[in-house]
C-alpha atoms as a PDB file:
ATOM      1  CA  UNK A   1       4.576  17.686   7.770  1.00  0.00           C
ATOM      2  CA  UNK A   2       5.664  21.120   8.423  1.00  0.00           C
ATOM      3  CA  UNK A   3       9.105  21.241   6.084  1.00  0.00           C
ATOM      4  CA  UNK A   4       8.469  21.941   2.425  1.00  0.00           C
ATOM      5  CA  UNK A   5       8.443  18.897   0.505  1.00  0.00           C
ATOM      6  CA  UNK A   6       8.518  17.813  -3.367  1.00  0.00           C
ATOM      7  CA  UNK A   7       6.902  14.781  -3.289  1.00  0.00           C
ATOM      8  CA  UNK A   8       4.666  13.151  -0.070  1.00  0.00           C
ATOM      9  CA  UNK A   9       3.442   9.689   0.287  1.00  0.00           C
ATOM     10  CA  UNK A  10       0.966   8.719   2.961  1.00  0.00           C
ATOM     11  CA  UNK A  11      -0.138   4.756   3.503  1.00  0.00           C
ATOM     12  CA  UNK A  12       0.569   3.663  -0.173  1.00  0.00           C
ATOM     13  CA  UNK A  13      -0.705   0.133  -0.506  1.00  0.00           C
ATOM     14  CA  UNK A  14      -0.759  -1.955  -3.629  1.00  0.00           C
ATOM     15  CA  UNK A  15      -1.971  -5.293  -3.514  1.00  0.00           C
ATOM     16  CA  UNK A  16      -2.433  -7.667  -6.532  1.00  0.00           C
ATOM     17  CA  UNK A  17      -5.341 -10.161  -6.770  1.00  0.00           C
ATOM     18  CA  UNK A  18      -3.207 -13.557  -7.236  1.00  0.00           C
ATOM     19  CA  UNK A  19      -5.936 -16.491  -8.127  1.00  0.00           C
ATOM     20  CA  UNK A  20      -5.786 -19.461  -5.186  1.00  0.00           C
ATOM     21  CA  UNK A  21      -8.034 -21.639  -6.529  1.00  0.00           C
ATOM     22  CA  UNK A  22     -10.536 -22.035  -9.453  1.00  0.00           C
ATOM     23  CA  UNK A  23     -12.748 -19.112  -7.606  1.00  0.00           C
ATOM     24  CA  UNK A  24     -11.050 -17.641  -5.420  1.00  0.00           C
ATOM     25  CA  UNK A  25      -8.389 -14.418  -5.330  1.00  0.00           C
ATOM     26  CA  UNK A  26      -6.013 -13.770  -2.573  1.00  0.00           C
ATOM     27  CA  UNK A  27      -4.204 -10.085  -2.072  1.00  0.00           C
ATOM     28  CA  UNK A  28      -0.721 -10.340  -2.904  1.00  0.00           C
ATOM     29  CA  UNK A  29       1.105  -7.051  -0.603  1.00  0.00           C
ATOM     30  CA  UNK A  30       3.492  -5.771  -3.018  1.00  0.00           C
ATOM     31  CA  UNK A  31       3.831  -2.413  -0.864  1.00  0.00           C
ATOM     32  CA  UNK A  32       1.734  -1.848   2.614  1.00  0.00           C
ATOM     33  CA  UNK A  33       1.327   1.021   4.273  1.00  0.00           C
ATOM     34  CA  UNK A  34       4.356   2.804   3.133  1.00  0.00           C
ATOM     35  CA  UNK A  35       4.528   6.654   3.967  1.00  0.00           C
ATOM     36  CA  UNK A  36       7.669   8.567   3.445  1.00  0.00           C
ATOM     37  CA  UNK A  37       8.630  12.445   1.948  1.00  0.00           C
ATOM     38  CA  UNK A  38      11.177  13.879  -0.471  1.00  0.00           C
ATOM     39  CA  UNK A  39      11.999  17.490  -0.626  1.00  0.00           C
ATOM     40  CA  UNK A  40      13.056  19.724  -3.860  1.00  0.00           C
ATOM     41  CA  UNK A  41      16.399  18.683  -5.089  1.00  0.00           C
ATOM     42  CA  UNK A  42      16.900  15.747  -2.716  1.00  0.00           C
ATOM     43  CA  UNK A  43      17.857  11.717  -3.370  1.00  0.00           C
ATOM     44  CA  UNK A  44      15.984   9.517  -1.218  1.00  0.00           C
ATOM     45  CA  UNK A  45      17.280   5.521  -1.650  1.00  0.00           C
ATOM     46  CA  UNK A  46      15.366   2.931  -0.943  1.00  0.00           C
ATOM     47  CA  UNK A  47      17.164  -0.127  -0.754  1.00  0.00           C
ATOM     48  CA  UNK A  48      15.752  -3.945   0.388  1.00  0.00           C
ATOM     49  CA  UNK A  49      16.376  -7.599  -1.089  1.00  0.00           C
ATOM     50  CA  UNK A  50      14.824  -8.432  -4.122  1.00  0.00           C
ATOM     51  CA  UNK A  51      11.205  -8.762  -3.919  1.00  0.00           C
ATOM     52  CA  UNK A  52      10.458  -6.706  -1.239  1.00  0.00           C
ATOM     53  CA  UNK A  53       8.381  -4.033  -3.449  1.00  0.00           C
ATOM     54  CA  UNK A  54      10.826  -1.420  -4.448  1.00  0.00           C
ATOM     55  CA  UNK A  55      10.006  -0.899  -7.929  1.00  0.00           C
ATOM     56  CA  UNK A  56       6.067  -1.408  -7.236  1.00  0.00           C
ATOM     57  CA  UNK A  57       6.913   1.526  -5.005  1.00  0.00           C
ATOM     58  CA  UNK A  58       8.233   3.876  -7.786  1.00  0.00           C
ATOM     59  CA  UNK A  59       5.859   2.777 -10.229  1.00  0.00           C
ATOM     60  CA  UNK A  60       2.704   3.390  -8.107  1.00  0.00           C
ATOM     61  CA  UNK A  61       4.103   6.741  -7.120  1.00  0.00           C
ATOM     62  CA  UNK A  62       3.696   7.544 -10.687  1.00  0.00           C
ATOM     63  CA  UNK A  63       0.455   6.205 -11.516  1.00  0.00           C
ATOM     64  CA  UNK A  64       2.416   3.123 -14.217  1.00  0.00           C
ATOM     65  CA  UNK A  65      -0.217   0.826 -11.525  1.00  0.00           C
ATOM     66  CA  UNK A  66      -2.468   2.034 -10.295  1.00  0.00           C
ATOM     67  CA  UNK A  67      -2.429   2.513  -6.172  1.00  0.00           C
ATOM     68  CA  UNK A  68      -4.459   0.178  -4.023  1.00  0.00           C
ATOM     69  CA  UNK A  69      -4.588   2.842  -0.926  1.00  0.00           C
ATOM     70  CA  UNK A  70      -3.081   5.813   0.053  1.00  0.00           C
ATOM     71  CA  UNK A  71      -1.829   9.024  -0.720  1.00  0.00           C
ATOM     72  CA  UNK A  72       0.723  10.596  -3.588  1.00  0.00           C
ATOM     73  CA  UNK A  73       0.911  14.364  -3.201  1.00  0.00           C
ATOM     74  CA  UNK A  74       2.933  16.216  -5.398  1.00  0.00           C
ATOM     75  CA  UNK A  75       4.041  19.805  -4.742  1.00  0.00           C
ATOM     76  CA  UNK A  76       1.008  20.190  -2.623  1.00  0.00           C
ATOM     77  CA  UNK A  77      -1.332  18.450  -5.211  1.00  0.00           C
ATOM     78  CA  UNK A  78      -2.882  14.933  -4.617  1.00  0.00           C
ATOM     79  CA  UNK A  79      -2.109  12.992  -7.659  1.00  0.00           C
ATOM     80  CA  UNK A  80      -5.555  10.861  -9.070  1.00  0.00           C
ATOM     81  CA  UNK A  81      -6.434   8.358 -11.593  1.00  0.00           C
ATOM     82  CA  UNK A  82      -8.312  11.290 -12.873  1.00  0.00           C
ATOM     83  CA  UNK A  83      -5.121  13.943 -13.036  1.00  0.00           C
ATOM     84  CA  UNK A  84      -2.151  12.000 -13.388  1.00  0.00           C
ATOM     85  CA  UNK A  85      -1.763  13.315 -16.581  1.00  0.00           C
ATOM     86  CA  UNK A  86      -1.321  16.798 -15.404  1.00  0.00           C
ATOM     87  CA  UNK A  87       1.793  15.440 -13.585  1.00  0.00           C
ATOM     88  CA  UNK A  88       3.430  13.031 -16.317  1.00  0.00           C
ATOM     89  CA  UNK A  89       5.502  16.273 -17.505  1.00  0.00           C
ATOM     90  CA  UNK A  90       6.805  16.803 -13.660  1.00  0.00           C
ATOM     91  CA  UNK A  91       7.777  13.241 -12.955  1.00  0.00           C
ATOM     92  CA  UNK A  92       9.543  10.430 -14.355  1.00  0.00           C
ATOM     93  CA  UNK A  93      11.288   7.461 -14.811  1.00  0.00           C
ATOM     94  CA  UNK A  94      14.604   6.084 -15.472  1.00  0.00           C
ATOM     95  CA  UNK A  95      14.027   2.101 -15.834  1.00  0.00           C
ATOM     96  CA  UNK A  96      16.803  -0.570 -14.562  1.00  0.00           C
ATOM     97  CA  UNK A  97      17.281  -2.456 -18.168  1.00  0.00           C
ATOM     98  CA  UNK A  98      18.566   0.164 -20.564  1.00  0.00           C
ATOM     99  CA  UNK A  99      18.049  -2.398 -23.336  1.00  0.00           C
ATOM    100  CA  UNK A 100      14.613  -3.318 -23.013  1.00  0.00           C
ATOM    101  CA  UNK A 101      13.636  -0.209 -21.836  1.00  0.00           C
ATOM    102  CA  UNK A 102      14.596   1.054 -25.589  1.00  0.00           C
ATOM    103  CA  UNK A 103      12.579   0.690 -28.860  1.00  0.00           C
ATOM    104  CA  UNK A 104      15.146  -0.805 -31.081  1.00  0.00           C
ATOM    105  CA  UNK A 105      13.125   0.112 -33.787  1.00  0.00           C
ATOM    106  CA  UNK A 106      13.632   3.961 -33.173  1.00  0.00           C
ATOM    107  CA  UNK A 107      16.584   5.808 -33.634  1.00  0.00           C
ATOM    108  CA  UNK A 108      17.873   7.670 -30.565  1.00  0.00           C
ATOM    109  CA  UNK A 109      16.565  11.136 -31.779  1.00  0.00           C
ATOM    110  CA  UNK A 110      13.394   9.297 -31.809  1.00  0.00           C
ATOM    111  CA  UNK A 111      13.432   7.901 -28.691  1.00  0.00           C
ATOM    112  CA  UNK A 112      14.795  11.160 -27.009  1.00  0.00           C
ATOM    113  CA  UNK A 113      12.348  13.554 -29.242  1.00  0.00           C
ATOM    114  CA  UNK A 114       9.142  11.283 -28.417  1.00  0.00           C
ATOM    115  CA  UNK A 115       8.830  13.088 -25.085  1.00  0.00           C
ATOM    116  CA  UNK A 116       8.660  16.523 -26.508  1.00  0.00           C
ATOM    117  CA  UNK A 117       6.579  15.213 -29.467  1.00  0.00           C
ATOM    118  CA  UNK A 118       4.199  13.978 -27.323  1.00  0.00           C
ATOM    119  CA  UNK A 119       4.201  17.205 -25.031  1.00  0.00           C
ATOM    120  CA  UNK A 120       4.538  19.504 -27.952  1.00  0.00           C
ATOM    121  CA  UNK A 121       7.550  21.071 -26.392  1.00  0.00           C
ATOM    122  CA  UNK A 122       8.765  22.718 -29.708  1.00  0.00           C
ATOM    123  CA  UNK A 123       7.715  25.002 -32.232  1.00  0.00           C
ATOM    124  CA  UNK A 124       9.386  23.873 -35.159  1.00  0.00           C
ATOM    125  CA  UNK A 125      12.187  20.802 -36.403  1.00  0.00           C
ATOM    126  CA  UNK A 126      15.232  22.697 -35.695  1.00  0.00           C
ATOM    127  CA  UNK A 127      14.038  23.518 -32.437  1.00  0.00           C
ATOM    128  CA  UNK A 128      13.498  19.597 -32.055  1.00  0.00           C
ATOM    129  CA  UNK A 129      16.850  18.915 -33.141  1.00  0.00           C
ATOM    130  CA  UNK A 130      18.400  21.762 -31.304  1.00  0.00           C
ATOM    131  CA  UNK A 131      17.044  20.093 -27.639  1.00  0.00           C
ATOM    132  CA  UNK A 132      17.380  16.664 -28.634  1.00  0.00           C
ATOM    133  CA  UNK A 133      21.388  17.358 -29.133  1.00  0.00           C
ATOM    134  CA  UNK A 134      21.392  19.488 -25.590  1.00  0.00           C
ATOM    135  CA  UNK A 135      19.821  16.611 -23.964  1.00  0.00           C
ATOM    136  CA  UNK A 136      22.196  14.493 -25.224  1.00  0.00           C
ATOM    137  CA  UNK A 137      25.265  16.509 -24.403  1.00  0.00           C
ATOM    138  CA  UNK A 138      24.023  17.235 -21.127  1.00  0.00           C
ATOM    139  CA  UNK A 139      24.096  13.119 -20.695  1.00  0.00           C
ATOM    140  CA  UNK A 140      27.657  12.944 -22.020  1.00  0.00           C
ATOM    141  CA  UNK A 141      26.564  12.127 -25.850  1.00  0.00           C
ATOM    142  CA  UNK A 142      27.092  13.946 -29.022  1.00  0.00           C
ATOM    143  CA  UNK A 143      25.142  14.766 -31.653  1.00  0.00           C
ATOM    144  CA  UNK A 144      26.560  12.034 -33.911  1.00  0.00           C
ATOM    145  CA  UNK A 145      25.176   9.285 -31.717  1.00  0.00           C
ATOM    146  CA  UNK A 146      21.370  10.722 -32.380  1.00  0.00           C
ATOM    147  CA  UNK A 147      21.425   8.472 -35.750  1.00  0.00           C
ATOM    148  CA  UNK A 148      22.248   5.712 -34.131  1.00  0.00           C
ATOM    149  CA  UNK A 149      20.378   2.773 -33.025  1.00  0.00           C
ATOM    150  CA  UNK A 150      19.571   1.201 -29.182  1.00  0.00           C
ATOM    151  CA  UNK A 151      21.647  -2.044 -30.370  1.00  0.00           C
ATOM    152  CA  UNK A 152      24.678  -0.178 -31.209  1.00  0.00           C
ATOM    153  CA  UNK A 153      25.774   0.907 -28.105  1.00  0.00           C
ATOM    154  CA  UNK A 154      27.539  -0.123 -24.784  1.00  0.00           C
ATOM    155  CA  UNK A 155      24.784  -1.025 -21.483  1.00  0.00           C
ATOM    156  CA  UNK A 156      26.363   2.402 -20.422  1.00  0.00           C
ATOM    157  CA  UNK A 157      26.070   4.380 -22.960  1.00  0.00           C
ATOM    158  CA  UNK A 158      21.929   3.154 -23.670  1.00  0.00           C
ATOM    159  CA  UNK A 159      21.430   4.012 -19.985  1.00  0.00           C
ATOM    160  CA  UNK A 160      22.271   7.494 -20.693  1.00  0.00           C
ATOM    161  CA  UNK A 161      19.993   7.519 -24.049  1.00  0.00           C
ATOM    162  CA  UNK A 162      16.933   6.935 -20.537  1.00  0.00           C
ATOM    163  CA  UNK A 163      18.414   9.613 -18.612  1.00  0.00           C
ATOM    164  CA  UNK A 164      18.040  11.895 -21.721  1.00  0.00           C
ATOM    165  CA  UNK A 165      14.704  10.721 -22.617  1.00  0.00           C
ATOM    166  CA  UNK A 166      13.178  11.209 -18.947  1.00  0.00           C
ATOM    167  CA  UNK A 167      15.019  14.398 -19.456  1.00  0.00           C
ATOM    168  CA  UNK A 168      13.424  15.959 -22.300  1.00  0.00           C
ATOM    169  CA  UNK A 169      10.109  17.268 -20.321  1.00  0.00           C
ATOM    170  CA  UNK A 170      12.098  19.242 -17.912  1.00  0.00           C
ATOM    171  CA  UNK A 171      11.201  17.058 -14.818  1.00  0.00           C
ATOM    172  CA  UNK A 172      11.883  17.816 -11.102  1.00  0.00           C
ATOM    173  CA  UNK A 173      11.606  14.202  -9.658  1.00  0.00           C
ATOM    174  CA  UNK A 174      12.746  11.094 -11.233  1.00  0.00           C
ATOM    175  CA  UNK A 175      12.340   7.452 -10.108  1.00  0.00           C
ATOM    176  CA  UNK A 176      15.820   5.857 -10.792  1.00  0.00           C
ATOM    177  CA  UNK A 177      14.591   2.176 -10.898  1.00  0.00           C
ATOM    178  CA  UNK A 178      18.004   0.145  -9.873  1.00  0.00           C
ATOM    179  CA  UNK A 179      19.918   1.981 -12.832  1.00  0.00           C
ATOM    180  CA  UNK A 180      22.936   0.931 -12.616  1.00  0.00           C
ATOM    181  CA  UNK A 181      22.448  -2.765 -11.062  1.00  0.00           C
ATOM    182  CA  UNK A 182      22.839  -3.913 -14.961  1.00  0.00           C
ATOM    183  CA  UNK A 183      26.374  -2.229 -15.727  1.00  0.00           C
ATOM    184  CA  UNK A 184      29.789  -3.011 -14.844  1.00  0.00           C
ATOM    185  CA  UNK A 185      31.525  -1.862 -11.959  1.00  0.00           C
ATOM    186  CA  UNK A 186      33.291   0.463 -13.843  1.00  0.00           C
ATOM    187  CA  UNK A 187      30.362   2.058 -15.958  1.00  0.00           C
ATOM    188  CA  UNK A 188      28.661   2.221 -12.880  1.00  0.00           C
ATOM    189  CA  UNK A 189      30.444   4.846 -11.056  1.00  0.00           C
ATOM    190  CA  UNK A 190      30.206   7.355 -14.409  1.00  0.00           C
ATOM    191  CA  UNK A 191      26.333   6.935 -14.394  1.00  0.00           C
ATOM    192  CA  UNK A 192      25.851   7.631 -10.981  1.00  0.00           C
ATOM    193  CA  UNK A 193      28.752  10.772 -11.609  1.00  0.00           C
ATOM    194  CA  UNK A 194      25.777  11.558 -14.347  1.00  0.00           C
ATOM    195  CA  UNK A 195      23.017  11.683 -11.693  1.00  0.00           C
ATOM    196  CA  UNK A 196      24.928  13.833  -9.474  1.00  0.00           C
ATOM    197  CA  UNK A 197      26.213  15.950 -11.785  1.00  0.00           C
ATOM    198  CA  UNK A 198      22.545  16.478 -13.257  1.00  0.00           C
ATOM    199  CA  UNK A 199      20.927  17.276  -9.779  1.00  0.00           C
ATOM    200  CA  UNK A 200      23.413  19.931  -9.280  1.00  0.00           C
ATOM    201  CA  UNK A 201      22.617  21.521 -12.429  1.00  0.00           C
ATOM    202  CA  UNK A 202      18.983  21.109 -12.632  1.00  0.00           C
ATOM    203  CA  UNK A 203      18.030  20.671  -9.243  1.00  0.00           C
ATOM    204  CA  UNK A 204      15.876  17.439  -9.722  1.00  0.00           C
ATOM    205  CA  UNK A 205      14.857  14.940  -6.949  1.00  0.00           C
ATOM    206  CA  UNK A 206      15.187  11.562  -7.081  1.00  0.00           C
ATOM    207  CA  UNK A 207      13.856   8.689  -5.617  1.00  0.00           C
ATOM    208  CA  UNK A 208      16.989   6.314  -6.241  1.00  0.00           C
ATOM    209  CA  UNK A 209      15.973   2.195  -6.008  1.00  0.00           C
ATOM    210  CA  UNK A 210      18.709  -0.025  -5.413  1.00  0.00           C
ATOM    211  CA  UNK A 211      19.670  -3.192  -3.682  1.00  0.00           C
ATOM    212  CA  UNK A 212      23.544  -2.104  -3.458  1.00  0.00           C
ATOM    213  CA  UNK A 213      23.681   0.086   0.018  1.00  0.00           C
ATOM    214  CA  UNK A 214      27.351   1.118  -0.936  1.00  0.00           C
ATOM    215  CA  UNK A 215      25.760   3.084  -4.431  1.00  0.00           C
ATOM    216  CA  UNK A 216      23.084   4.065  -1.776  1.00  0.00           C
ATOM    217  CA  UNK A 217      24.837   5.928   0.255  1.00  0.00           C
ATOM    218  CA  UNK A 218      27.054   7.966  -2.088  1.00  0.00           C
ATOM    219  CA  UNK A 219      23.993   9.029  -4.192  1.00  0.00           C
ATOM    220  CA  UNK A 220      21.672   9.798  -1.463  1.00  0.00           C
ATOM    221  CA  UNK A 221      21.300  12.204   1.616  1.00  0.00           C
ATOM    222  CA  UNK A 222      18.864  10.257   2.985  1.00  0.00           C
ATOM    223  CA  UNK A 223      17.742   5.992   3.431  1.00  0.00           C
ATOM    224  CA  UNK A 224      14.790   4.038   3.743  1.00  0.00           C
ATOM    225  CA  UNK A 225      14.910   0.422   4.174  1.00  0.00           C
ATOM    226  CA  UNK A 226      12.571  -1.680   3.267  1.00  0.00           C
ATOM    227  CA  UNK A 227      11.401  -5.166   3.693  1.00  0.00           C
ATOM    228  CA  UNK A 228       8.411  -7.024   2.734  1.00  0.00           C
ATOM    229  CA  UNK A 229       6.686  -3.662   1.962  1.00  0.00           C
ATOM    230  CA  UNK A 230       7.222  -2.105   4.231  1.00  0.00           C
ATOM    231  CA  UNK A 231       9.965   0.499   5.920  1.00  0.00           C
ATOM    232  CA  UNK A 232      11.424  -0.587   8.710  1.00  0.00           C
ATOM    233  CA  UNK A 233      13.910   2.141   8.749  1.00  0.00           C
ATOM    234  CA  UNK A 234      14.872   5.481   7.673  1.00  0.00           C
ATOM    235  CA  UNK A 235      17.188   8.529   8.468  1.00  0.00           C
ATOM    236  CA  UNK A 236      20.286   9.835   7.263  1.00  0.00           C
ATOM    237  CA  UNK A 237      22.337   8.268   4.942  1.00  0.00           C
ATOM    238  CA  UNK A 238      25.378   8.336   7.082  1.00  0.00           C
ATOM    239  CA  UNK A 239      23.504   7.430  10.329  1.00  0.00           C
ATOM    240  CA  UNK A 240      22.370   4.392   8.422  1.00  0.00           C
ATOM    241  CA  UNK A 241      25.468   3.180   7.411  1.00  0.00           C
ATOM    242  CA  UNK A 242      27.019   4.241  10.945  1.00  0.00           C
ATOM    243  CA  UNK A 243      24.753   3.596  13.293  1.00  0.00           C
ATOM    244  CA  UNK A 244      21.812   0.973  12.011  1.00  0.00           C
ATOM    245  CA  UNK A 245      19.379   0.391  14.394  1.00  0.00           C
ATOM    246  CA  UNK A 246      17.209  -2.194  12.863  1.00  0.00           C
ATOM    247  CA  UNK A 247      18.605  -6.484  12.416  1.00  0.00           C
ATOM    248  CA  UNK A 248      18.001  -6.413   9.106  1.00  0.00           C
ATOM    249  CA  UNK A 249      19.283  -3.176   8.075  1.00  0.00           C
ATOM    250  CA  UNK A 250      22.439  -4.184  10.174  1.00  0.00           C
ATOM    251  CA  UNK A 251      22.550  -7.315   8.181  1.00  0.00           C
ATOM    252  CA  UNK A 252      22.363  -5.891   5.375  1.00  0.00           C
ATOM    253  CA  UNK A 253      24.872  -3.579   6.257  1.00  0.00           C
ATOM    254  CA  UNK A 254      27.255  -6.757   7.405  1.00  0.00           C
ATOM    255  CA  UNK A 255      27.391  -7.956   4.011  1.00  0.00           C
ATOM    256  CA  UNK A 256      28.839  -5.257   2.619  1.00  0.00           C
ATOM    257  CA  UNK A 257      32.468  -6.347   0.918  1.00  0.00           C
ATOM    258  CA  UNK A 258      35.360  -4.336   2.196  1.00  0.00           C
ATOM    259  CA  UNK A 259      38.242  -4.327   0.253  1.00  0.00           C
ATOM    260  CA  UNK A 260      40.678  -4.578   3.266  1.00  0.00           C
ATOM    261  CA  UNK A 261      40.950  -8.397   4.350  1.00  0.00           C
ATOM    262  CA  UNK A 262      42.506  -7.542   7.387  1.00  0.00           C
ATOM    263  CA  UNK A 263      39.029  -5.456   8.204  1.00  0.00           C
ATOM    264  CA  UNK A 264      37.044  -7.467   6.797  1.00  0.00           C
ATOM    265  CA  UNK A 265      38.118 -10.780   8.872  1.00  0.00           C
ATOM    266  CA  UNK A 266      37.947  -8.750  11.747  1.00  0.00           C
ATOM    267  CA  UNK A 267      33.990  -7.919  11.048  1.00  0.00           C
ATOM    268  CA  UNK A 268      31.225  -9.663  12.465  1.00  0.00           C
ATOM    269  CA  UNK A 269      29.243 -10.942  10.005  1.00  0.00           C
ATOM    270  CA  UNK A 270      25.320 -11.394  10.312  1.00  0.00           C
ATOM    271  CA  UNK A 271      23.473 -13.446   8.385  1.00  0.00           C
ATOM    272  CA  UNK A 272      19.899 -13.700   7.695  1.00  0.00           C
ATOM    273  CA  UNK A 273      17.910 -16.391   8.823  1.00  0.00           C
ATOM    274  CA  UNK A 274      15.658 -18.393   6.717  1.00  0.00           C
ATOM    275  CA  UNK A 275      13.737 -17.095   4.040  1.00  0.00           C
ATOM    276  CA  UNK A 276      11.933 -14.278   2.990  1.00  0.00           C
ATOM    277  CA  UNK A 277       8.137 -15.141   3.749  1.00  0.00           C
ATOM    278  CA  UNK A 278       5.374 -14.911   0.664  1.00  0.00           C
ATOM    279  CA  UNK A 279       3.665 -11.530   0.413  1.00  0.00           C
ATOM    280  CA  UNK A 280       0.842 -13.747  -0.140  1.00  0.00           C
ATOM    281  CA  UNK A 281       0.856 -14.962   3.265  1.00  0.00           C
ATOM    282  CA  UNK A 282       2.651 -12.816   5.204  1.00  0.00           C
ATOM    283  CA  UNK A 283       3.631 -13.427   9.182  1.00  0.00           C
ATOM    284  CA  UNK A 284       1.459 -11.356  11.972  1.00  0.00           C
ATOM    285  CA  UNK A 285       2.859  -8.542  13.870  1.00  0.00           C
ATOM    286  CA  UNK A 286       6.655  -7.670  12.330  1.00  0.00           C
ATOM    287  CA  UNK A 287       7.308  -9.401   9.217  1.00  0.00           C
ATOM    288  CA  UNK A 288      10.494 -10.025   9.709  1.00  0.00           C
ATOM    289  CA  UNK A 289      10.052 -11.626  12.931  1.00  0.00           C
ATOM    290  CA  UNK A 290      10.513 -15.309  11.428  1.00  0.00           C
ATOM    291  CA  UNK A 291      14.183 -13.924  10.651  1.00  0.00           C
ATOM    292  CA  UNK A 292      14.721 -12.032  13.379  1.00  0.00           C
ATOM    293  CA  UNK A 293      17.643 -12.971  16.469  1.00  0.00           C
ATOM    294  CA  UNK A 294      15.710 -11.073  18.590  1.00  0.00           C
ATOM    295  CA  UNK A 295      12.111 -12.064  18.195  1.00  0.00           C
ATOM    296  CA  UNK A 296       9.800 -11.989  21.055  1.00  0.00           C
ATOM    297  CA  UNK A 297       6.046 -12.843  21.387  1.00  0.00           C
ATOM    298  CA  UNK A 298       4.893  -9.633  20.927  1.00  0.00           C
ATOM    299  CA  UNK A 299       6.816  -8.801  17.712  1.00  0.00           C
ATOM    300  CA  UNK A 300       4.496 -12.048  16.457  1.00  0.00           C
ATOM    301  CA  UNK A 301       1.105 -10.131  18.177  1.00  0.00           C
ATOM    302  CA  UNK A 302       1.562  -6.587  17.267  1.00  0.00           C
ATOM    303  CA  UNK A 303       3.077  -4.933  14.007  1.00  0.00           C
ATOM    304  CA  UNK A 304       5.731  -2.363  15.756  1.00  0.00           C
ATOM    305  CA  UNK A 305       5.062   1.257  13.972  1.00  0.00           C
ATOM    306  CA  UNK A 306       7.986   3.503  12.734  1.00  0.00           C
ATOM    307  CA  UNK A 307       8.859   5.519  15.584  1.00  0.00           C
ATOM    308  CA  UNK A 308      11.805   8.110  15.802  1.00  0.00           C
ATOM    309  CA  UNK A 309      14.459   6.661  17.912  1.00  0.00           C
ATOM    310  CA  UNK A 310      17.099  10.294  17.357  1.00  0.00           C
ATOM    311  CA  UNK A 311      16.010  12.972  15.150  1.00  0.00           C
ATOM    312  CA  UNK A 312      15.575  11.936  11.708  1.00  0.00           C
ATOM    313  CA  UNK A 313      16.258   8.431  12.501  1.00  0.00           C
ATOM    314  CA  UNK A 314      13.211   6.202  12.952  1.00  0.00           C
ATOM    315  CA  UNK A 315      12.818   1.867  13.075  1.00  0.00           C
ATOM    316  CA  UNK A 316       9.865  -0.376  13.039  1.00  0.00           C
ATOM    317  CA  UNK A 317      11.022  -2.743  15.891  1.00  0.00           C
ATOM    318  CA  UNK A 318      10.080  -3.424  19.277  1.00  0.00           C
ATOM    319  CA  UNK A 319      13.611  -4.897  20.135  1.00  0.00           C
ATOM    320  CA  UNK A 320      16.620  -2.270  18.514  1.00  0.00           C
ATOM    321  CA  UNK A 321      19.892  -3.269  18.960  1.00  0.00           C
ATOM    322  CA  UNK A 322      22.744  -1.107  18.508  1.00  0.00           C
END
């Protein structure tokens, strides 16, 4: 890749062993042969139905399991079993359950000032204190709320407490795990405000999971789509939206609610055919061939790569359809 880029990963696989039988073990393809690239101060969303392997993507990227295959190359540096820890400082993680996600044991200083503990990122208490209340300002907190327990505030409000906490080691790329799929419309639109706001200060890059395409493409400059675990198509977030090239990203896309009925009677709606195969037994040559309108017999004898169909827009299909 000639372009300068954050974060690179080549042919991630991670398969589980899932037991079949009293002996036997079968792979279960959580993510296969994924390869995509983020660059300094970007948002990259990756968006799919539930199950497809999102979060096993973000979570492999940063070593939380442990990769099957492939490559994660950070700033130039290939990221091992042996030196993830070198990395935990420059990556992180913002999970999708604030609650659970939370210690409700700790207070929020302690659950914000556990990073910096743990990285020694202060020489002395009032130092501690003095970041853990910028932190939480940054995040829209005070410094009254650092007494405070998880339990005693709003899903919003803890969702910020994780922002500040992946915060606190001065990353430059954060997995956003579906953060804001638990919160109400409302709160939703001032913690993704939050996210913007902090990449324009800090300059961080995030890998943004979500299922909502909508939240997708006001976050993010650019889209991958993925199904089964795999991508089956990326590009601008616009040109997405606009112009999708693959069926099930334009499904996805057709299921979008629009507030005007007028518009919205007048849309062609595309539904998905049957279900979503097991990643335990997945179909030959395109997965999503058993779903697909257009399905031929090769698309069940070959796997169709991810080939660029207009600069920066690529599809895995053999069929597009505009």
């Amino acid at each position: 890749m000639g372009e300068k880029y954050l974060l690179e990963v080549k042919n991630l696989k991670q398969y589980f062993p899932v037991r079949t039988g009293w002996f036997g073990t079968k792979p279960l393809k959580a993510v296969d042969d994924m390869s995509f690239a983020i660059k300094p101060g970007e948002t990259l969303g990756l968006v799919g139905e539930s199950g497809c392997g999102k979060t096993t993507v973000g979570r492999t990227i940063l070593h939380l399991y442990r990769p099957t295959a492939g490559e994660i190359i950070y700033d130039g540096n290939r990221i091992t079993p042996q030196n993830v820890h070198q990395f935990r400082q420059k990556m992180q993680i913002v999970f999708q359950d604030p609650y659970s996600s939370l210690n409700p044991r700790m207070t929020v200083s302690d659950i914000v000032g556990e990073p910096l503990d743990i990285h020694q990122l202060y020489q002395s208490k009032a130092e501690r204190t003095e970041r853990i209340t910028e932190l939480l300002n940054l995040v829209g907190l005070n410094s009254d709320h650092a007494r405070r327990y998880a339990h005693e505030f709003s899903g919003g409000q803890r969702q910020r407490i994780g922002i500040a906490r992946a915060l606190a080691v001065n990353p430059r790329f954060i997995v956003c795990d579906e953060p804001v799929s638990a919160l109400d419309v409302s709160i939703q639109a001032q913690v993704i405000n939050t996210f913007e706001d902090l990449q324009k200060k800090l300059g961080i890059a995030y890998l943004f999971i979500a299922h909502d395409l909508l939240v997708v493409q006001h976050i993010s400059q650019r889209i991958a789509v993925m199904y089964l675990g795999r991508i089956v198509e990326t590009g601008e977030a616009d040109e997405i939206i606009s112009h999708p090239a693959h069926p099930y990203t334009q499904s996805l896309i057709s299921a979008i609610p629009i507030p005007d009925p007028n518009t919205a009677r007048a849309r062609k709606r595309i539904p998905l055919e049957g279900d979503v195969p097991s990643p335990l037994n997945t179909p030959s040559g395109c997965a999503f061939r058993t779903r697909c309108r257009y399905a031929t017999e090769r698309c069940a004898q070959e796997r169709p790569p991810l080939a660029e169909i207009a600069p920066d827009h690529s599809i895995a299909c053999w069929n597009p359809h505009d």
